[in-house]
Protein backbone atom coordinates (compact mmCIF):
# COMPACT_ATOMS: atom_id res chain seq x y z
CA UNK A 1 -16.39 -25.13 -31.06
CA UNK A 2 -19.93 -25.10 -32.43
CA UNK A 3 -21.06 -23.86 -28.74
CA UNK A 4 -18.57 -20.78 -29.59
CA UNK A 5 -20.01 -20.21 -32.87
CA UNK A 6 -23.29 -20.29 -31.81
CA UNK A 7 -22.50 -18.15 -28.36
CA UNK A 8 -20.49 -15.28 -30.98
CA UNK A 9 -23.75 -15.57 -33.52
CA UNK A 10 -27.17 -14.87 -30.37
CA UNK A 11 -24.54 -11.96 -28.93
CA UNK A 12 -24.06 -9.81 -31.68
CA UNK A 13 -27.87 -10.64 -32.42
CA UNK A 14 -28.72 -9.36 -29.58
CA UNK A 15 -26.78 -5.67 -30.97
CA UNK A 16 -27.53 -3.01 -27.78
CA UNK A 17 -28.10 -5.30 -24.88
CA UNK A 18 -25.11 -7.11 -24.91
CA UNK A 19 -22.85 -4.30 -25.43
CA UNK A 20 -24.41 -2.57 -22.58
CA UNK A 21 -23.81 -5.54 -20.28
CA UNK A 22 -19.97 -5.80 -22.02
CA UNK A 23 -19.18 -2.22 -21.55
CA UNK A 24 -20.47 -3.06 -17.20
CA UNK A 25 -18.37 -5.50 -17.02
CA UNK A 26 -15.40 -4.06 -18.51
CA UNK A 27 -16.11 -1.33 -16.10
CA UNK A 28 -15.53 -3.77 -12.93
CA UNK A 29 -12.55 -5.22 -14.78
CA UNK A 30 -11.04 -1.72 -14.86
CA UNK A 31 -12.15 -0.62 -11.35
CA UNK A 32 -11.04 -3.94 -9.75
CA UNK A 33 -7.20 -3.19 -11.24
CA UNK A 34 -7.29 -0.01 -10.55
CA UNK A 35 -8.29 0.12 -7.23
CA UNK A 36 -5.81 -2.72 -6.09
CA UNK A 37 -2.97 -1.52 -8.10
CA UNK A 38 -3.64 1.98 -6.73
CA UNK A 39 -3.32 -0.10 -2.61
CA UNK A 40 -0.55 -1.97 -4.31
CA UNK A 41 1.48 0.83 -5.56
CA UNK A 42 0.86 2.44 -2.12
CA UNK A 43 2.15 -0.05 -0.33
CA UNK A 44 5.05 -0.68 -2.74
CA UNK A 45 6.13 3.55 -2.66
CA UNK A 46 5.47 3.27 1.26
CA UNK A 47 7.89 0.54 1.76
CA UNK A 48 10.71 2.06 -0.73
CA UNK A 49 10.51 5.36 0.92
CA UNK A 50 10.30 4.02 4.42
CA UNK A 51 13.69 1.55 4.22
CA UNK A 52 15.35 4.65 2.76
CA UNK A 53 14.89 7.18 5.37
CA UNK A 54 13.79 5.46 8.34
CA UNK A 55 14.11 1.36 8.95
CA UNK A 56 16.47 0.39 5.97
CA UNK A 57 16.71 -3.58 6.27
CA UNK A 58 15.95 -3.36 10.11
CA UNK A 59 16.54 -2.07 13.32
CA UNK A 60 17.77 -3.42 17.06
CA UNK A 61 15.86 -1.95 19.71
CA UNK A 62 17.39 -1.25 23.35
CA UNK A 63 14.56 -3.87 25.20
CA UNK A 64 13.62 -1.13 27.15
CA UNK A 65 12.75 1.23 23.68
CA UNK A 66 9.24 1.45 23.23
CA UNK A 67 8.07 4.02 20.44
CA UNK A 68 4.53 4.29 21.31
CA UNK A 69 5.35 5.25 24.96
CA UNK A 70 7.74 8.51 25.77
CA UNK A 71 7.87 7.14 29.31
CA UNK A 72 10.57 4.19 28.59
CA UNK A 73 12.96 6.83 26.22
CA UNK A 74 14.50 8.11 29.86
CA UNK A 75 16.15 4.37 30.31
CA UNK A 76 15.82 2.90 26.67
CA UNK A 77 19.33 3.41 26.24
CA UNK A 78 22.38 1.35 26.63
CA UNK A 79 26.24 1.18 25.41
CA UNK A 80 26.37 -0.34 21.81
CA UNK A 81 27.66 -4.19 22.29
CA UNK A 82 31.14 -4.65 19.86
CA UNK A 83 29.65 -5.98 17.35
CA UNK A 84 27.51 -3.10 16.50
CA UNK A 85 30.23 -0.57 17.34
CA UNK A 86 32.36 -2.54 14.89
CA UNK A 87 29.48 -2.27 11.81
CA UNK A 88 28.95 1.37 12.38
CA UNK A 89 32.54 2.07 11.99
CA UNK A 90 32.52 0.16 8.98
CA UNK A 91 29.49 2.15 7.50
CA UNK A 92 27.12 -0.96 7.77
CA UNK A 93 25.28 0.41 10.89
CA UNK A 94 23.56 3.90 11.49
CA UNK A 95 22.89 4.14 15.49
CA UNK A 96 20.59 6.72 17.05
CA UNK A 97 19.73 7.92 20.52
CA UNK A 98 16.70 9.43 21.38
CA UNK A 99 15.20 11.66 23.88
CA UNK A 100 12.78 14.20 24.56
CA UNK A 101 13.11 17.67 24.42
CA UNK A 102 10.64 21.04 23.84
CA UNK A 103 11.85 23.81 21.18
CA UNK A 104 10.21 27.40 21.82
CA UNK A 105 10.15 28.73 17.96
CA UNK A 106 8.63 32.50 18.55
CA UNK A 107 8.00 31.95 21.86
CA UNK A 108 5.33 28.65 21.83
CA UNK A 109 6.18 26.14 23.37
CA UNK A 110 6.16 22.10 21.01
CA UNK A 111 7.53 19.11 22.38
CA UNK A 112 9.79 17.34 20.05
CA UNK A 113 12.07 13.56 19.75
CA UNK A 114 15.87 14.96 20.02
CA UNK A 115 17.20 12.43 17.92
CA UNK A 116 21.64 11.78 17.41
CA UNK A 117 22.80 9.93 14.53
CA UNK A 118 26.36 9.24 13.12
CA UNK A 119 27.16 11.81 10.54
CA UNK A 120 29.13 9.31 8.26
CA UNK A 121 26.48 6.96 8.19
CA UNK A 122 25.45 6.53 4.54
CA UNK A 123 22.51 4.23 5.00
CA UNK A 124 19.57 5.91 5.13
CA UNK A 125 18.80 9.22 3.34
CA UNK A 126 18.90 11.58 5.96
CA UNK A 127 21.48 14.55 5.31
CA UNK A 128 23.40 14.01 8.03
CA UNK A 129 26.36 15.13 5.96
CA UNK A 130 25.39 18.95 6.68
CA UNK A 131 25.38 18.59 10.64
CA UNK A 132 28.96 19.74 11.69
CA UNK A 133 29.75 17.33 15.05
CA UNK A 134 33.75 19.24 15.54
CA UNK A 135 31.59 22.61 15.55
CA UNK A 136 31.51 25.22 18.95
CA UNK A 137 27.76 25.22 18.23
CA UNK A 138 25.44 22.29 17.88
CA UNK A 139 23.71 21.93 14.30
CA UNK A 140 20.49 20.49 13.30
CA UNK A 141 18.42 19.31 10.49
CA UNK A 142 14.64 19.32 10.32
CA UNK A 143 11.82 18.07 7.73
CA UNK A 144 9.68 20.32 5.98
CA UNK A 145 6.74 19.35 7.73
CA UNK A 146 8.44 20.23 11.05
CA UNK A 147 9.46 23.20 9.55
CA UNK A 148 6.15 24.49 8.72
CA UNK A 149 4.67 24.05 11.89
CA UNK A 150 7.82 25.66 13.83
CA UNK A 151 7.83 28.12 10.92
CA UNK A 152 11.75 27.76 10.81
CA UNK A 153 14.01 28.92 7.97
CA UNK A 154 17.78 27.04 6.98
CA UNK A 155 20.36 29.69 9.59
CA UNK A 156 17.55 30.10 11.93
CA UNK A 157 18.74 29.51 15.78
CA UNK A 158 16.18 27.61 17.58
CA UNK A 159 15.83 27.33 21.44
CA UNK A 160 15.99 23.81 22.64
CA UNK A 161 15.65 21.80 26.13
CA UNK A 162 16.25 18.50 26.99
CA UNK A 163 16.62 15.93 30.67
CA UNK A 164 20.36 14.69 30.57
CA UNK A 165 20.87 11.04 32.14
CA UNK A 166 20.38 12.52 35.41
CA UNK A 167 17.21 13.87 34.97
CA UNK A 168 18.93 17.40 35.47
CA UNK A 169 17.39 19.94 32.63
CA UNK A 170 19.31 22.27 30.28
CA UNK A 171 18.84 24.24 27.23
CA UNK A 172 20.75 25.83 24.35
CA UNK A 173 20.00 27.40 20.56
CA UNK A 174 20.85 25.23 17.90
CA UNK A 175 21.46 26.40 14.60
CA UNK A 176 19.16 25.09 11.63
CA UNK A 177 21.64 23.96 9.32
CA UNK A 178 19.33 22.34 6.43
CA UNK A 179 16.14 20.84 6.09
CA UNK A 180 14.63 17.61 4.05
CA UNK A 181 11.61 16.70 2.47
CA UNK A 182 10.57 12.95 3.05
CA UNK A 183 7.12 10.95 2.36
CA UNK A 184 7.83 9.36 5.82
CA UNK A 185 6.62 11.13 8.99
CA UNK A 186 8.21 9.43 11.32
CA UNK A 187 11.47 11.13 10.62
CA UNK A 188 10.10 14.37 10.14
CA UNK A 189 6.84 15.26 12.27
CA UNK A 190 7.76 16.58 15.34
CA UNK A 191 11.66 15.59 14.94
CA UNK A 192 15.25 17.10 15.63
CA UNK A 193 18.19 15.62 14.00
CA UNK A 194 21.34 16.40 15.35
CA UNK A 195 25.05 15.13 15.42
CA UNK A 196 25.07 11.23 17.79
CA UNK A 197 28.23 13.11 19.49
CA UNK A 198 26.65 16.14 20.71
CA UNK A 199 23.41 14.37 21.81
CA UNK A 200 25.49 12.25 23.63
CA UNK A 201 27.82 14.81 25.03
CA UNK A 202 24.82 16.94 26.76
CA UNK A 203 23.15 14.50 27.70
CA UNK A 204 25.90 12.39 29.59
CA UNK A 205 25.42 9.04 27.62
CA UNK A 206 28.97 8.55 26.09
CA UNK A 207 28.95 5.69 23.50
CA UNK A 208 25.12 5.09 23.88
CA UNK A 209 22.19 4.58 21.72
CA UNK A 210 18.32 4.53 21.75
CA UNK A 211 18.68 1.90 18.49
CA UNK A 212 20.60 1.16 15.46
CA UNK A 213 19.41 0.33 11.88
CA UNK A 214 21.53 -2.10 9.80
CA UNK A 215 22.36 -2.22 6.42
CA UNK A 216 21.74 -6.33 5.99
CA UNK A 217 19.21 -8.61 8.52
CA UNK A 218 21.39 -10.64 10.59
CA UNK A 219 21.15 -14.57 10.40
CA UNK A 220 18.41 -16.15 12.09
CA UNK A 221 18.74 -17.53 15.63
CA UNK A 222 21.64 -14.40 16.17
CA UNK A 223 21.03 -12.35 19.15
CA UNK A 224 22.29 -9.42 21.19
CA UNK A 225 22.59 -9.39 25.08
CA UNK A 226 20.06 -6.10 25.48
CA UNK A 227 19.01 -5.65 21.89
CA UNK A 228 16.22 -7.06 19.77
CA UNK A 229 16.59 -7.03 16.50
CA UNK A 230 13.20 -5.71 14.36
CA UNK A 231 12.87 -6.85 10.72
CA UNK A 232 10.74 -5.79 8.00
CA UNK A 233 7.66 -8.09 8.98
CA UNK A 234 7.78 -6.33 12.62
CA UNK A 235 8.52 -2.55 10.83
CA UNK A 236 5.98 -2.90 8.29
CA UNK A 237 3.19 -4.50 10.34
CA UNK A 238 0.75 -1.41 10.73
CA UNK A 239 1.48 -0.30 7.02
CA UNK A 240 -0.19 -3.66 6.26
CA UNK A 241 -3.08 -3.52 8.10
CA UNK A 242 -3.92 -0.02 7.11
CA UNK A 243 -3.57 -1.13 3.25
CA UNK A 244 -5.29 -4.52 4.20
CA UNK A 245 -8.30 -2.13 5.90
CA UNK A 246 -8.19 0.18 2.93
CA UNK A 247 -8.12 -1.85 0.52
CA UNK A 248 -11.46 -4.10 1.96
CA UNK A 249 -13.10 -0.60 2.03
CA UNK A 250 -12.46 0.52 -1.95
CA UNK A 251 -13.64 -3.36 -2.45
CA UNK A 252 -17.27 -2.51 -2.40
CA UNK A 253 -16.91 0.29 -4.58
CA UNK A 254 -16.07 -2.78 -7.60
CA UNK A 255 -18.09 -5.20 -5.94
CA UNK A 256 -21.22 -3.25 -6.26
CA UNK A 257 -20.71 -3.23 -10.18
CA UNK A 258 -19.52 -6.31 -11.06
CA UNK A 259 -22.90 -7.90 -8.90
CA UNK A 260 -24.78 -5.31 -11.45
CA UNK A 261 -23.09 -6.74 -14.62
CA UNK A 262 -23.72 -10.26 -13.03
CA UNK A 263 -27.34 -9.61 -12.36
CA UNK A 264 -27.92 -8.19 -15.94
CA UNK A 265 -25.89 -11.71 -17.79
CA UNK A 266 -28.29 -13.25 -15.19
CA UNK A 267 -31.46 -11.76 -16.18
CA UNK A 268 -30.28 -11.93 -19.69
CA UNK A 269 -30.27 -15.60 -19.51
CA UNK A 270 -33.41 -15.98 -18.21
CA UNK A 271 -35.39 -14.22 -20.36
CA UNK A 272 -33.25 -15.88 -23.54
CA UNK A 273 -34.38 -19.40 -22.22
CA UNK A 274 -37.87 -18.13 -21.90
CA UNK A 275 -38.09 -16.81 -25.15
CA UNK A 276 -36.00 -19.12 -27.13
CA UNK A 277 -37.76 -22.68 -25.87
CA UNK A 278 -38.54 -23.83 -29.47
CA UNK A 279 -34.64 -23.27 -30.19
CA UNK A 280 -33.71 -25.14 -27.30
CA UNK A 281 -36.49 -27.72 -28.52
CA UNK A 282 -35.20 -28.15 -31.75
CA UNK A 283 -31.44 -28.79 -31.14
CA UNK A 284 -32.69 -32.02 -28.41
CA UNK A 285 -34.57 -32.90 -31.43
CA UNK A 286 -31.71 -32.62 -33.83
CA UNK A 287 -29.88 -34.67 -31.24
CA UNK A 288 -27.72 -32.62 -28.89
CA UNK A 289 -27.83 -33.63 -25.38
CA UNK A 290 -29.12 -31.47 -22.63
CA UNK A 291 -26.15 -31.31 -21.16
CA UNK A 292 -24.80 -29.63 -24.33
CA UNK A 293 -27.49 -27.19 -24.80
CA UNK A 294 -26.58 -26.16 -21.46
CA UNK A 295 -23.23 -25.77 -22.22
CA UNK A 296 -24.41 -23.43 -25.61
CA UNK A 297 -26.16 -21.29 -23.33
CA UNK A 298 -23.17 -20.95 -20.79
CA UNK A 299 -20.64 -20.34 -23.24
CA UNK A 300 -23.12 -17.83 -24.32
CA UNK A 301 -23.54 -16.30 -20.97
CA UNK A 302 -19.57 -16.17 -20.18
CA UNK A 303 -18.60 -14.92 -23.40
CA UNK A 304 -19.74 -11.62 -21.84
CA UNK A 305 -16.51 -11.53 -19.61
CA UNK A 306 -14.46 -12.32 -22.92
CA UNK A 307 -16.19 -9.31 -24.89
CA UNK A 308 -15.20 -7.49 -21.89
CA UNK A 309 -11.70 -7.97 -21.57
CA UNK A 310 -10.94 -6.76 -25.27
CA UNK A 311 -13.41 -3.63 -24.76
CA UNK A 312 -11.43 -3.00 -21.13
CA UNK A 313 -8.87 -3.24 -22.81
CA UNK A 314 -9.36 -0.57 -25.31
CA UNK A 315 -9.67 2.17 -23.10
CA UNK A 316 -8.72 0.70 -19.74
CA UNK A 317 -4.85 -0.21 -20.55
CA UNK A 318 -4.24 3.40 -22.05
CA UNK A 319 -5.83 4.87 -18.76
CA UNK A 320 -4.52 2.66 -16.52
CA UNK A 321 -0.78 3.74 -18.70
CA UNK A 322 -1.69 6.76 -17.93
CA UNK A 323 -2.44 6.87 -14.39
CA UNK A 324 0.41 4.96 -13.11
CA UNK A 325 2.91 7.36 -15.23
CA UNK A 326 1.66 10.47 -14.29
CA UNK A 327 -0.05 8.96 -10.48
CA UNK A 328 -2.68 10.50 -8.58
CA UNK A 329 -2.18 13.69 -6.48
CA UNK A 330 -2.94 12.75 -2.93
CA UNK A 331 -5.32 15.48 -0.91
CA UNK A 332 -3.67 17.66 1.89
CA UNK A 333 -3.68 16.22 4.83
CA UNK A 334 -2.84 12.61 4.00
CA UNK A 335 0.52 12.19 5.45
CA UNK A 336 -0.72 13.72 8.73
CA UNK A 337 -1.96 10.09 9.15
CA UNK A 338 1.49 9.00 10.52
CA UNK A 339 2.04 6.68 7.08
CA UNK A 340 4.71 7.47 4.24
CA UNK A 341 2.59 8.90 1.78
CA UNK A 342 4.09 11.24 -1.00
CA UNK A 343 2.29 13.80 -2.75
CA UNK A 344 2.05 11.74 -5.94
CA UNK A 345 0.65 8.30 -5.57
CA UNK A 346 1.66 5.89 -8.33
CA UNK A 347 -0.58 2.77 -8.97
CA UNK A 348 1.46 -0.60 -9.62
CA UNK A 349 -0.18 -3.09 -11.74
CA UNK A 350 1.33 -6.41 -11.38
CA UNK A 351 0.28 -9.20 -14.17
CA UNK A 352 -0.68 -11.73 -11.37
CA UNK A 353 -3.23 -8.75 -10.29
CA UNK A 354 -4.39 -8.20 -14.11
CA UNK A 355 -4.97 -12.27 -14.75
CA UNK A 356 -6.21 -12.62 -11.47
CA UNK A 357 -8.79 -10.30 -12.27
CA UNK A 358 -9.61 -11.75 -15.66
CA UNK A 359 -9.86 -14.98 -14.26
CA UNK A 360 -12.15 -13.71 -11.09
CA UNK A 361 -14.74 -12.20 -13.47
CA UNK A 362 -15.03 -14.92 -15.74
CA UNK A 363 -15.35 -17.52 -13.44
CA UNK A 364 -18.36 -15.46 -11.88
CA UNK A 365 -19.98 -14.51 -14.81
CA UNK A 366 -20.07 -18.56 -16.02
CA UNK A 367 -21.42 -19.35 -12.59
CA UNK A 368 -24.21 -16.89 -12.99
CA UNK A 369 -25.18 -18.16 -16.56
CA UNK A 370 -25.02 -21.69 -15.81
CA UNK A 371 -27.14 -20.98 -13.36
CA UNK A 372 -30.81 -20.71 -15.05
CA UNK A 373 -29.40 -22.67 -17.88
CA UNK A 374 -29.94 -25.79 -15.82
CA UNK A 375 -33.56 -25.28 -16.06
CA UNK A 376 -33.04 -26.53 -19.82
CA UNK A 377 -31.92 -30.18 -18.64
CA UNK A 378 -36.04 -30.28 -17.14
CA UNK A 379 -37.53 -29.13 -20.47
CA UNK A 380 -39.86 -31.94 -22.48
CA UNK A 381 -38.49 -31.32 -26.05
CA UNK A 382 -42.06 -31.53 -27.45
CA UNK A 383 -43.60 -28.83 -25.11
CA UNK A 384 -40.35 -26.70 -26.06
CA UNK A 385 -41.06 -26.59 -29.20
CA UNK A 386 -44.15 -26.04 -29.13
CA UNK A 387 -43.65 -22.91 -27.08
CA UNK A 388 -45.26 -24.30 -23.92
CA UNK A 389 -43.74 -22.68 -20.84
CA UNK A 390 -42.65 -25.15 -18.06
């Protein structure tokens, strides 16, 4: 307690100084939060969006389906076994088949994924409700970002061509009957939704699918003859590397002040032990131990990071309030990465990240002041206070 007292008393002493090395630290206390809370509400947004349009709580592959490689999607198909058949007619399954295909909007020519999905499925947010599968002519819906690019319009007929199972082509105009706006490019860039009946009716694949995503994981050690089943950890691998690279990059943004704040506590506390020998002198004298005298000067040195958390706190919490209400516009471009990104990015500040924090910075600032305290345990009390430097 007395080490407190005495720590509070030589810090407000010291007036300008110490609130300058306070108001750094606080700084790397708000910048550390912010910048993981900003990954970690990334990360959090990316994974809400992507189970509602694209994954939901997994997928079974065809073995054959490969997404990275267009070459497999002419045999990466295969007739859904009962069990899946039976879930989809129940609602609890959404299958899709894929396949290539090239639109011509005004005449240029973009290669596209013709994708069929059920248009009672209810499990992901795609509105497949619009596409009309009992209609003469076959209806589609496309994402805005698609949309853009094609420069299509909702009643616009597009010209479409696609292999059937034979490897024979053919082509028709299908009729743009609505279009969505997702955060997740993989269901929009460079994608044609249309009813799993039609696809499968031009095509020649009756009853077929590319894969199907499931409303609930299936237990563990259950398998499919010809289907693999992909959870989340498989789905949401790349999305945590990215974040995991990101967020090792923003690091040294916050590293490179908090080593400033620690360098100034440590200078700090050198130049108070040099200048304050006959004080250090006169409490061996008085009978403290050197052990405790270190200890006064530690206290002294890691009562910075307290200071700091109730000045961070002043005008960090309101910001970081702030910031995760209102989130941070993301530039253009962003979501041409191939990651669900939304326009608004909205930080997520967990309290294991906030005490984590806390308890990071403290710890370092008490190393660094214990540090060149434990040249007091070598001082002779009699040349201390006399002055004599050691």
């Amino acid at each position: 307690m007395i080490a407190f007292k005495l720590a509070y008393k030589n810090l407000m002493g010291a007036g300008l100084r110490t609130l300058l090395i306070v108001f750094v630290l606080s700084l790397a206390y708000v910048l550390i939060i912010y910048m993981n809370g900003l990954y970690q509400g990334w990360d959090r947004q990316a994974r809400i969006e992507t189970i509602a349009w694209e994954v939901a709580q997994g997928q079974y592959w065809q073995d054959l389906y490969d997404p990275y490689d267009a070459m497999t999607l002419t045999d990466a198909h295969a007739t859904l076994p009962a069990s899946l058949e039976e879930s989809a007619a129940k609602g609890k399954a959404a299958p899709i088949l894929v396949t290539q295909a090239t639109i011509y909007p005004e005449g240029r020519m973009m290669g596209v994924m013709l994708k069929g999905i059920d248009t009672r499925q209810k499990i992901l947010s795609l509105p497949t409700d619009i596409l009309d599968p009992e209609a003469d002519e076959i209806t589609a819906i496309v994402g805005t970002r698609l949309a853009k690019s094609a420069g299509l319009e909702t009643g616009d007929y597009l010209l479409i061509r696609w292999r059937d199972v034979h490897g024979t082509f053919d082509a028709t105009e299908v009729k743009i009957a609505g279009m969505f706006k997702t955060a997740v490019p993989a269901v929009d860039q460079g994608q044609v939704w249309i009813s799993l009946t039609k696809l499968q009716q031009i095509t020649g694949m009756p009853g077929q699918a590319t894969l199907v995503v499931v409303d609930s994981a299936p237990e563990e050690g259950a398998s499919l003859s010809g289907w693999e089943f992909k959870g989340h950890d498989f789905l949401f691998k790349e999305l945590e590397e990215m974040i995991r690279t990101k967020t090792v990059g923003g690091s040294i943004f916050y590293i490179i002040i908090l080593a400033l704040a620690l360098l100034a506590v440590f200078d700090t506390q050198v130049l108070s032990i040099f200048r304050r020998q006959r004080e250090i002198g006169t409490y061996i004298a008085m009978g403290m131990t050197r052990k405790q005298v270190v200890g006064i000067f530690t206290v002294e040195g890691g009562m910075h990071a307290i200071l700091a958390v109730v000045l961070g706190a002043a005008y960090g919490f309101p910001l970081l309030l702030w910031t995760q209400k209102s989130g941070i516009k993301m530039p253009e471009g962003t979501d041409d990465f191939g990651m669900a990104a939304a326009e608004h990015m909205y930080p997520y500040y967990s309290v294991a990240l906030i005490i984590g924090t806390i308890i990071l910075v403290m710890i370092a600032t008490t190393i660094v002041s214990y540090m060149p305290s434990r040249k007091i345990s070598k001082m002779n009390p009699n040349d201390a206070i006399r002055g004599k430097i050691q």
